[in-house]
C-alpha atoms as a PDB file:
ATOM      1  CA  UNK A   1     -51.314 -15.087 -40.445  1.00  0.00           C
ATOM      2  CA  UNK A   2     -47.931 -15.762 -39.211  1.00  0.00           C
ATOM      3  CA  UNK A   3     -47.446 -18.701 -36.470  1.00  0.00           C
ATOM      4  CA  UNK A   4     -45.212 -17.646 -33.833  1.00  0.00           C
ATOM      5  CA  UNK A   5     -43.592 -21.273 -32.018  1.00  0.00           C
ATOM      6  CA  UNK A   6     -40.393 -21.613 -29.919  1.00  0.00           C
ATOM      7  CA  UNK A   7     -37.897 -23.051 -30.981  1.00  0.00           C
ATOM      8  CA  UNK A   8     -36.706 -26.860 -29.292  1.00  0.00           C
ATOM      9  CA  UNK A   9     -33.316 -26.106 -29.136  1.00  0.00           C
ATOM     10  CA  UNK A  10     -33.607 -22.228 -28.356  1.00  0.00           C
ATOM     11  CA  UNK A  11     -35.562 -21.121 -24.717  1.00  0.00           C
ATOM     12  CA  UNK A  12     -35.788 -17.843 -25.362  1.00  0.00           C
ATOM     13  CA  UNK A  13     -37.507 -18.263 -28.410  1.00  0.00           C
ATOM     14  CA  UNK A  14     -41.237 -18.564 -26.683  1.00  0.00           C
ATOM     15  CA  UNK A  15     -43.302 -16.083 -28.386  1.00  0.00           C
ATOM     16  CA  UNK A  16     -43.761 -14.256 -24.829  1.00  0.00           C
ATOM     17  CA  UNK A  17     -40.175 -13.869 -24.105  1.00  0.00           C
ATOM     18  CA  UNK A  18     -39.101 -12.616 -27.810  1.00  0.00           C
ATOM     19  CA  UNK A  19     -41.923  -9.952 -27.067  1.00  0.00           C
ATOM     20  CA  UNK A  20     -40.627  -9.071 -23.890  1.00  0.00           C
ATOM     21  CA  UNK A  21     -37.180  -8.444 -25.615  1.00  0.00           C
ATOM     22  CA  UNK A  22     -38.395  -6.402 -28.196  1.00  0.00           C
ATOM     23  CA  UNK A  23     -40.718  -4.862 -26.272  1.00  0.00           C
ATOM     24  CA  UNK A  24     -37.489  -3.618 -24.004  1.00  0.00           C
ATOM     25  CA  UNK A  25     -35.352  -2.546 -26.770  1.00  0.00           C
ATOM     26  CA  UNK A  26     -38.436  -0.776 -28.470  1.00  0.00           C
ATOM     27  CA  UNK A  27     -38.481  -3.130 -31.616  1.00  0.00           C
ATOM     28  CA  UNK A  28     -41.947  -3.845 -33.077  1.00  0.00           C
ATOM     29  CA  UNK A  29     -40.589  -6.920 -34.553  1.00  0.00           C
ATOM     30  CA  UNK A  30     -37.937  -9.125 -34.939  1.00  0.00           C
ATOM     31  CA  UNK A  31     -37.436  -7.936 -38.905  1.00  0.00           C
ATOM     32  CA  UNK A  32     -37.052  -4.528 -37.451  1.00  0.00           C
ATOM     33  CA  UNK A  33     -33.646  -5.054 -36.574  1.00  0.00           C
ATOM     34  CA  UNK A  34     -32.266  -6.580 -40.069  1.00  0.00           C
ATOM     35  CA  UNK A  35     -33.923  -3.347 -41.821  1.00  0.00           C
ATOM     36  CA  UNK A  36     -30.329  -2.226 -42.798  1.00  0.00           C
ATOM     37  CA  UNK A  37     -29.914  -5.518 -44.764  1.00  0.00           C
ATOM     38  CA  UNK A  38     -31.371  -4.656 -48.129  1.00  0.00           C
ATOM     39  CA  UNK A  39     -34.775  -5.783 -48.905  1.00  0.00           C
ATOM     40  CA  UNK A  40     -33.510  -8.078 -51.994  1.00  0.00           C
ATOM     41  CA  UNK A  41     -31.122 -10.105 -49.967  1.00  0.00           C
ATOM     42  CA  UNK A  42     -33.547 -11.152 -47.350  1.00  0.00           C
ATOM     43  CA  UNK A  43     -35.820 -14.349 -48.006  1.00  0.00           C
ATOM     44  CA  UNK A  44     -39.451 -13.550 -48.038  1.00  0.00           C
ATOM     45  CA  UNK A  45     -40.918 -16.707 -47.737  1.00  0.00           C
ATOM     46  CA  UNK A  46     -40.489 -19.375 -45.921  1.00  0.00           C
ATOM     47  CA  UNK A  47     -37.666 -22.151 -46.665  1.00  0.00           C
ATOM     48  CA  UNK A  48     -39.376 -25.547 -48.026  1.00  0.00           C
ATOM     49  CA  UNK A  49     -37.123 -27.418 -45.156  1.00  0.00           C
ATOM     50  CA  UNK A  50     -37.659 -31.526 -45.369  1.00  0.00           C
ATOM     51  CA  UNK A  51     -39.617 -32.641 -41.826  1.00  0.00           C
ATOM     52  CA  UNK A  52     -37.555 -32.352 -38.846  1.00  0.00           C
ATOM     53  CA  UNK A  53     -35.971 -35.296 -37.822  1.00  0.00           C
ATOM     54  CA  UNK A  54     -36.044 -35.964 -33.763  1.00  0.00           C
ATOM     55  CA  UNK A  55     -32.113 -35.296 -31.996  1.00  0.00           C
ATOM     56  CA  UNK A  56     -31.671 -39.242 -31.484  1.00  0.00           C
ATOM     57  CA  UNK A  57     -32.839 -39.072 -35.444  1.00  0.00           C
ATOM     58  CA  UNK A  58     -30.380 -36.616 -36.267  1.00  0.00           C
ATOM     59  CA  UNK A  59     -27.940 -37.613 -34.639  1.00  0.00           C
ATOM     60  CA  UNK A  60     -27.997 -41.320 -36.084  1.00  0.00           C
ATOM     61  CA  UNK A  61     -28.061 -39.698 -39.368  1.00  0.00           C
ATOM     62  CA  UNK A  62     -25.090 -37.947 -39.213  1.00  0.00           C
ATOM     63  CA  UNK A  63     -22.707 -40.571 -37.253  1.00  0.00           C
ATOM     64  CA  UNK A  64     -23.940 -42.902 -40.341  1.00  0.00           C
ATOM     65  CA  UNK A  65     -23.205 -39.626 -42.892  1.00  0.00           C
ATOM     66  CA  UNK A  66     -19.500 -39.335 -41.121  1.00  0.00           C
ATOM     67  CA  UNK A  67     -18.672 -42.935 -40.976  1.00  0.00           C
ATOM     68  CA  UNK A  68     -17.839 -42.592 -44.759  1.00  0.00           C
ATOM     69  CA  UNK A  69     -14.997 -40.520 -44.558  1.00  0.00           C
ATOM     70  CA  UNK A  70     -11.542 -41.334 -43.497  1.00  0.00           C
ATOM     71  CA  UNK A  71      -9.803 -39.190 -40.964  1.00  0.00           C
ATOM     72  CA  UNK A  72      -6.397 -38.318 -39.989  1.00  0.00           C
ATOM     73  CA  UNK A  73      -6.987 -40.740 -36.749  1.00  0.00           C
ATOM     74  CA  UNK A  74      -6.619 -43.465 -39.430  1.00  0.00           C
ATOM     75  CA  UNK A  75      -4.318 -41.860 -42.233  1.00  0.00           C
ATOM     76  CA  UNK A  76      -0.953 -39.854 -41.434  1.00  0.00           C
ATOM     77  CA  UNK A  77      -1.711 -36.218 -43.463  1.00  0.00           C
ATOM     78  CA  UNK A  78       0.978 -33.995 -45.616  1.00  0.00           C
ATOM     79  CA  UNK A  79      -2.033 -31.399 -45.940  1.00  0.00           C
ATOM     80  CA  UNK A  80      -0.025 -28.470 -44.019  1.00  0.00           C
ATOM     81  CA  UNK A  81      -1.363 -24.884 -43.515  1.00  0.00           C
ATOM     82  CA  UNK A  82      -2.637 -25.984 -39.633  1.00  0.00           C
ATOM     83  CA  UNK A  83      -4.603 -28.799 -41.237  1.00  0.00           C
ATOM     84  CA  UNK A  84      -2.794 -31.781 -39.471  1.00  0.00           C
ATOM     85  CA  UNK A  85      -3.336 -33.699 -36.191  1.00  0.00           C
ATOM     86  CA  UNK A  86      -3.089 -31.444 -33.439  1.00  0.00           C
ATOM     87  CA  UNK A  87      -2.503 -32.717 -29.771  1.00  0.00           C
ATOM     88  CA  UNK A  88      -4.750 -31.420 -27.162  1.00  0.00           C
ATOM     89  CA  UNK A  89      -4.134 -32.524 -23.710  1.00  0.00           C
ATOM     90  CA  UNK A  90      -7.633 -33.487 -21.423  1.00  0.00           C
ATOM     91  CA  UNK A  91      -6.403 -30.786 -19.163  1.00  0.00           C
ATOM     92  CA  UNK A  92      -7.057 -28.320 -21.598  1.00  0.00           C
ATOM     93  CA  UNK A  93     -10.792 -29.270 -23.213  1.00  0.00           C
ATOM     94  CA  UNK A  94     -11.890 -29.875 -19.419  1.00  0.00           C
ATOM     95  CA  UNK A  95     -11.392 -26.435 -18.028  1.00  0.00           C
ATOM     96  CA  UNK A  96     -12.862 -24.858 -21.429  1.00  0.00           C
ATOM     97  CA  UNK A  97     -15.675 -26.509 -20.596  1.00  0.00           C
ATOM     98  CA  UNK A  98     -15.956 -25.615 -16.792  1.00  0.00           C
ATOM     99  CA  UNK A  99     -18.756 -22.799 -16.538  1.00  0.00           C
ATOM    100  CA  UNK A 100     -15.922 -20.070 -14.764  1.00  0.00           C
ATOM    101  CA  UNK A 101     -14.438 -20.385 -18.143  1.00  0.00           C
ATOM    102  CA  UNK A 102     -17.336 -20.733 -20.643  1.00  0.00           C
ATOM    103  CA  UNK A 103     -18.813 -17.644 -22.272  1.00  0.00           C
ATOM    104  CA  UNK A 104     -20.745 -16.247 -25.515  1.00  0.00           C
ATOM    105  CA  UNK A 105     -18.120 -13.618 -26.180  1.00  0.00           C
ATOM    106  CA  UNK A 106     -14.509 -13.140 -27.382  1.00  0.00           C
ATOM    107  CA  UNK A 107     -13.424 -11.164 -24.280  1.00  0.00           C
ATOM    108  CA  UNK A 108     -13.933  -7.938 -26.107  1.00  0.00           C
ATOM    109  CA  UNK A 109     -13.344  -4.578 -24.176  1.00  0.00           C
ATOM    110  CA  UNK A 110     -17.252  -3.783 -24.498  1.00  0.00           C
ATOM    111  CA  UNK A 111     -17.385  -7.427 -22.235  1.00  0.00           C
ATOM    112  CA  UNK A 112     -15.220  -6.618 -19.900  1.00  0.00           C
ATOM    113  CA  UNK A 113     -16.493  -8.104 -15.988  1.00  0.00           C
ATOM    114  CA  UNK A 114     -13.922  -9.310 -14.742  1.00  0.00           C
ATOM    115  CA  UNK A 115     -12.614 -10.535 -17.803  1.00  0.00           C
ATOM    116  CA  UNK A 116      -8.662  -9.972 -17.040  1.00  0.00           C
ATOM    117  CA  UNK A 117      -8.968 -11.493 -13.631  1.00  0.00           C
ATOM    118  CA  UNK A 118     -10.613 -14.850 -15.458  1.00  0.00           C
ATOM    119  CA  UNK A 119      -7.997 -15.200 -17.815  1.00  0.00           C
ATOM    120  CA  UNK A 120      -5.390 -14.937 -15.060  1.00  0.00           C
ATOM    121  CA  UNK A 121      -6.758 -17.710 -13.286  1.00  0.00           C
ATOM    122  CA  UNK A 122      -7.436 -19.191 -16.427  1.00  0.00           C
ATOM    123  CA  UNK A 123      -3.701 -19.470 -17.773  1.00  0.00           C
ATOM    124  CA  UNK A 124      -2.236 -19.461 -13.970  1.00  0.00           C
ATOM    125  CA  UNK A 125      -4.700 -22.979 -13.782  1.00  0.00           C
ATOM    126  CA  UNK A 126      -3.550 -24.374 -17.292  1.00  0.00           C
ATOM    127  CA  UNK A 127       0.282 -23.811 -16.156  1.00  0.00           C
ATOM    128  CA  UNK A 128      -0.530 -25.420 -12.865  1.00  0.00           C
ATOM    129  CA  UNK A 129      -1.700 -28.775 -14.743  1.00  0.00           C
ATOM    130  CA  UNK A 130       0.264 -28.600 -17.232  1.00  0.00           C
ATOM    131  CA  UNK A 131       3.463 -28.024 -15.531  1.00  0.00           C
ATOM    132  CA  UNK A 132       4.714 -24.803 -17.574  1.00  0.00           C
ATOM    133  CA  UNK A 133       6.460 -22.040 -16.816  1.00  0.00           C
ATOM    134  CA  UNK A 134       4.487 -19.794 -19.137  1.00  0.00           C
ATOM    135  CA  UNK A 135       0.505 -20.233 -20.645  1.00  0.00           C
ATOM    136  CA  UNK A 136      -0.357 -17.220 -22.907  1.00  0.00           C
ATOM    137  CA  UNK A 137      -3.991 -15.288 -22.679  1.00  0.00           C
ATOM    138  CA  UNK A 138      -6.115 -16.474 -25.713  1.00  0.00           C
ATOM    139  CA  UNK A 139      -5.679 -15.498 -29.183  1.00  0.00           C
ATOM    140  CA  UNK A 140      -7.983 -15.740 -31.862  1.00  0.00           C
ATOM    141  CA  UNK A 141      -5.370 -17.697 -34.240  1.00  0.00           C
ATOM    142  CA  UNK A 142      -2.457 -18.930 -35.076  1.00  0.00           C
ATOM    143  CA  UNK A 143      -0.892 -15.753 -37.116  1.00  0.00           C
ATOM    144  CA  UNK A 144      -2.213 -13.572 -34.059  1.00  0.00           C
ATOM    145  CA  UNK A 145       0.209 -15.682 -31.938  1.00  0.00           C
ATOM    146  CA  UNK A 146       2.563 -15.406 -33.696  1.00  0.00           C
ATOM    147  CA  UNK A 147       2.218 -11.754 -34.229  1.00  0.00           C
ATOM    148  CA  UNK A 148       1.529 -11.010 -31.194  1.00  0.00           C
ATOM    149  CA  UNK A 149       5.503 -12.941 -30.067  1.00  0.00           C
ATOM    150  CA  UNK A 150       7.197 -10.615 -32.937  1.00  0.00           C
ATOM    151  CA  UNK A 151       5.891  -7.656 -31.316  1.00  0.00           C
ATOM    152  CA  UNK A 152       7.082  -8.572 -27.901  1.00  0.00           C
ATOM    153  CA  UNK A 153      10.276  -9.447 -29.349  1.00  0.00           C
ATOM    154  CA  UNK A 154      10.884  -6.122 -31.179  1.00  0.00           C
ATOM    155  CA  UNK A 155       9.334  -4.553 -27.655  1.00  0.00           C
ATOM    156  CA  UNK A 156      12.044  -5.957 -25.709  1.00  0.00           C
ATOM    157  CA  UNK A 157      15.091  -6.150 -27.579  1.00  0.00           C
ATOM    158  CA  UNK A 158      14.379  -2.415 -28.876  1.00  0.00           C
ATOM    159  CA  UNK A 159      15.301  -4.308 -32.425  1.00  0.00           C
ATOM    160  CA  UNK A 160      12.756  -3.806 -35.590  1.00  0.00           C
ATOM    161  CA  UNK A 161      13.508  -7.076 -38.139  1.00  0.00           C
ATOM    162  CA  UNK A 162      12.071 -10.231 -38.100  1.00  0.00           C
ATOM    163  CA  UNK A 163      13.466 -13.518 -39.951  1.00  0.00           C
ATOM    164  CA  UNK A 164      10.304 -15.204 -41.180  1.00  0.00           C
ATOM    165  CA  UNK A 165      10.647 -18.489 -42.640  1.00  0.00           C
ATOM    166  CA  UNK A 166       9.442 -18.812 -46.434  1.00  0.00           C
ATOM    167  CA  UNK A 167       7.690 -22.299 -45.852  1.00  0.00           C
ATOM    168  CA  UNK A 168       4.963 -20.070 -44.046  1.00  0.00           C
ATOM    169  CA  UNK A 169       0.940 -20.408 -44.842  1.00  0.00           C
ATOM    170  CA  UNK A 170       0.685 -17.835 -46.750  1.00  0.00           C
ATOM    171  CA  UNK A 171      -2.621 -16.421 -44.761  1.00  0.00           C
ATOM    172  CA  UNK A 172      -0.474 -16.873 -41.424  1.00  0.00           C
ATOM    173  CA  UNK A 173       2.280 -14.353 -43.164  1.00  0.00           C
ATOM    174  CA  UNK A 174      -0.337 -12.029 -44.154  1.00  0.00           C
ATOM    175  CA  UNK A 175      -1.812 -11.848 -40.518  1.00  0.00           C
ATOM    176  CA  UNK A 176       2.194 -11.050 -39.264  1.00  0.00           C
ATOM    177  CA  UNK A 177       2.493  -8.378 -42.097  1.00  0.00           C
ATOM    178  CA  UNK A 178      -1.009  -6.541 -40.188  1.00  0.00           C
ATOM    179  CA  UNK A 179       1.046  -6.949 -36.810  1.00  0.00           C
ATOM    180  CA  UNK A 180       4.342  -5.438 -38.089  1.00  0.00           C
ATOM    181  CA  UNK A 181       2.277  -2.927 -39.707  1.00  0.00           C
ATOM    182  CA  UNK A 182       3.183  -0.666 -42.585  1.00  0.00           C
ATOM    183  CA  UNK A 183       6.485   0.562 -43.201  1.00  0.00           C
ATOM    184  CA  UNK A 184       4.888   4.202 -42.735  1.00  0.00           C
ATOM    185  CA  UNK A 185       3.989   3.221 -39.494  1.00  0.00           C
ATOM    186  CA  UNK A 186       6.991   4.589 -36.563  1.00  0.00           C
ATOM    187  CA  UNK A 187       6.285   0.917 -34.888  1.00  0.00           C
ATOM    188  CA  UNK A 188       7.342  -0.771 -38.076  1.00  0.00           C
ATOM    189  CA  UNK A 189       8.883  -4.122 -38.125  1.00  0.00           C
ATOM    190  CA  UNK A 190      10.905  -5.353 -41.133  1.00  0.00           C
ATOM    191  CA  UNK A 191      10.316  -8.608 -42.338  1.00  0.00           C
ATOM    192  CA  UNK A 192      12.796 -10.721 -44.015  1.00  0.00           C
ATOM    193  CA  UNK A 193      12.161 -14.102 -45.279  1.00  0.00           C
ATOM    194  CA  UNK A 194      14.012 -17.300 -45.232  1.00  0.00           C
ATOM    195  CA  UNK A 195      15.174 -19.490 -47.702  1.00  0.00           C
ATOM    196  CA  UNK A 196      14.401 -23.296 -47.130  1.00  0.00           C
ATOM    197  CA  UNK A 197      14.753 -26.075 -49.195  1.00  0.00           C
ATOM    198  CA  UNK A 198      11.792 -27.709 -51.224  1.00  0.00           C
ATOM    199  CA  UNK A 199      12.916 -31.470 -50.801  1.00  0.00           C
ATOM    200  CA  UNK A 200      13.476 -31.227 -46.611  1.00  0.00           C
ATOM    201  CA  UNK A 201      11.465 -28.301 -45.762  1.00  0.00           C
ATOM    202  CA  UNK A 202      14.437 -27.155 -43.425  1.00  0.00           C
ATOM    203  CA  UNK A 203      15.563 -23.770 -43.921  1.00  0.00           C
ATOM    204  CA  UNK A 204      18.604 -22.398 -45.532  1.00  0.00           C
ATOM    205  CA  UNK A 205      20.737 -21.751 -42.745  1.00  0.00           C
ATOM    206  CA  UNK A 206      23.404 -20.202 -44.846  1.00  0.00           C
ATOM    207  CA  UNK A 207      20.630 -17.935 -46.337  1.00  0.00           C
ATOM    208  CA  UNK A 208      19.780 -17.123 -42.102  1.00  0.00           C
ATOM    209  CA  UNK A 209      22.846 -16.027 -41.517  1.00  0.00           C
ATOM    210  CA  UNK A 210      23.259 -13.821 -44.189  1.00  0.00           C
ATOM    211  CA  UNK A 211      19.826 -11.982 -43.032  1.00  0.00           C
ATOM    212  CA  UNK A 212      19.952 -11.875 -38.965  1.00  0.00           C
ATOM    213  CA  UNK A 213      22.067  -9.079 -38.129  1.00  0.00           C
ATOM    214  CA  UNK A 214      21.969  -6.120 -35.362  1.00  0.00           C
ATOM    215  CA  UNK A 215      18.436  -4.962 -36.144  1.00  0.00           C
ATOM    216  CA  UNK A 216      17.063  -8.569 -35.780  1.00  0.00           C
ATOM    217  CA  UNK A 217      14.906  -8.963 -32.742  1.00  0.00           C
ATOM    218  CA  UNK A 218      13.315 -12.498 -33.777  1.00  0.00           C
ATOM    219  CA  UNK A 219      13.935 -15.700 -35.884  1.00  0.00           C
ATOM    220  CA  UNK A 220      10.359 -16.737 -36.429  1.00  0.00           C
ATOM    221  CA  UNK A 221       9.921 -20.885 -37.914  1.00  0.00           C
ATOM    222  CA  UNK A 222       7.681 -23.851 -37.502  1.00  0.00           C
ATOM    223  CA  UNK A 223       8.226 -27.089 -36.556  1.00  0.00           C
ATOM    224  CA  UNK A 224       6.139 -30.077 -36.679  1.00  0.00           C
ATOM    225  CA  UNK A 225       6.373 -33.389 -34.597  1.00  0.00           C
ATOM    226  CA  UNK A 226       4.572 -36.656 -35.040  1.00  0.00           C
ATOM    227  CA  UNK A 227       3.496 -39.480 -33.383  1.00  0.00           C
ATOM    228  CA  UNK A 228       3.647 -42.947 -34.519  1.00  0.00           C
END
């Protein structure tokens, strides 16, 4: 017979309210709803987990686990591809944390109460601290940014080439290529990439001026400044 216990961390796992939840959505049970996941890549028995340790427990264990490793607040790091110290101002992690600001979702269309209106105040409040002329709405990553400034670029200049930098994470370019979309595409933006050199990591600026020309809407490159 299968024991049915909530879950410490987790309110709504008390047997009652998981019933009342499927009972609403018409599920007979919770493995109802994974039925599309095929039968040979579920578990079907339990997991032989060690005993739980208490949160004060856990927690000890893992401050002790982490204290082995060195970090980039000790160590300066060449790693590259967004894997470096990154500055966040207080500002920023306090109103992320405010609950106006704090959801489950992404902000997807399907989520949409009052979503536009929070981000407004959102970036209009981050500005206001931060003293900036401009805070952009969320994005889910770096290459998003970035593609999401190329379009507005070719949008506004009417232009459709970007100069891309070849010193680029090569994951970031990729998610730029989806943004400028396929040459097929009538909203096509041509990307043309940068020399740089290997020793300095500057780009070739002979090499730049040999590519931007009347059809050029951006010049996109990354910087990086350290503290020391």
């Amino acid at each position: 017979m299968t024991r049915h216990v909530a879950h410490r961390y987790m309110a709504n796992s008390v047997p009652a309210i998981k019933q009342e939840m499927l009972d609403a959505i018409g599920a007979g049970s919770v493995e109802e709803l994974f039925e599309q996941v095929p039968a040979e890549h579920r578990l079907a028995y339990p997991l032989e987990l060690p005993p739980a340790l208490s949160e004060s427990e856990l927690r000890r264990h893992l401050v002790e686990t982490l204290s082995k490793n060195r970090t980039t607040e000790q160590y300066l790091n060449f790693l590259g591809a967004g894997c470096w110290q990154h500055h966040v101002p207080a500002a920023g992690d306090e109103v992320v944390r405010r609950n106006e600001w704090l959801t489950s979702v992404s902000g997807e269309p399907s989520s949409d109460h009052g979503r536009n209106q929070a981000w407004f105040e959102f970036c209009s409040q981050l500005g206001e601290l931060l003293a900036m002329d401009l805070v952009g709405m969320p994005v889910r990553s770096w290459g998003v940014a970035a593609g999401h400034a190329i379009r507005m670029a070719s949008r506004i200049t009417g232009r459709n080439e970007v100069a891309v930098v070849r010193a680029i994470d090569p994951e970031r370019l990729s998610v730029i290529g989806n943004y400028c979309e396929p040459v097929e595409m009538p909203s096509h933006i041509t990307v043309r990439m940068v020399d740089f050199d290997p020793g300095t990591g500057l780009m070739d600026l002979d090499d730049l001026r040999g590519i931007v020309g009347e059809r050029t809407a951006a010049v996109y490159f990354e910087t990086r400044r350290t503290s020391g």
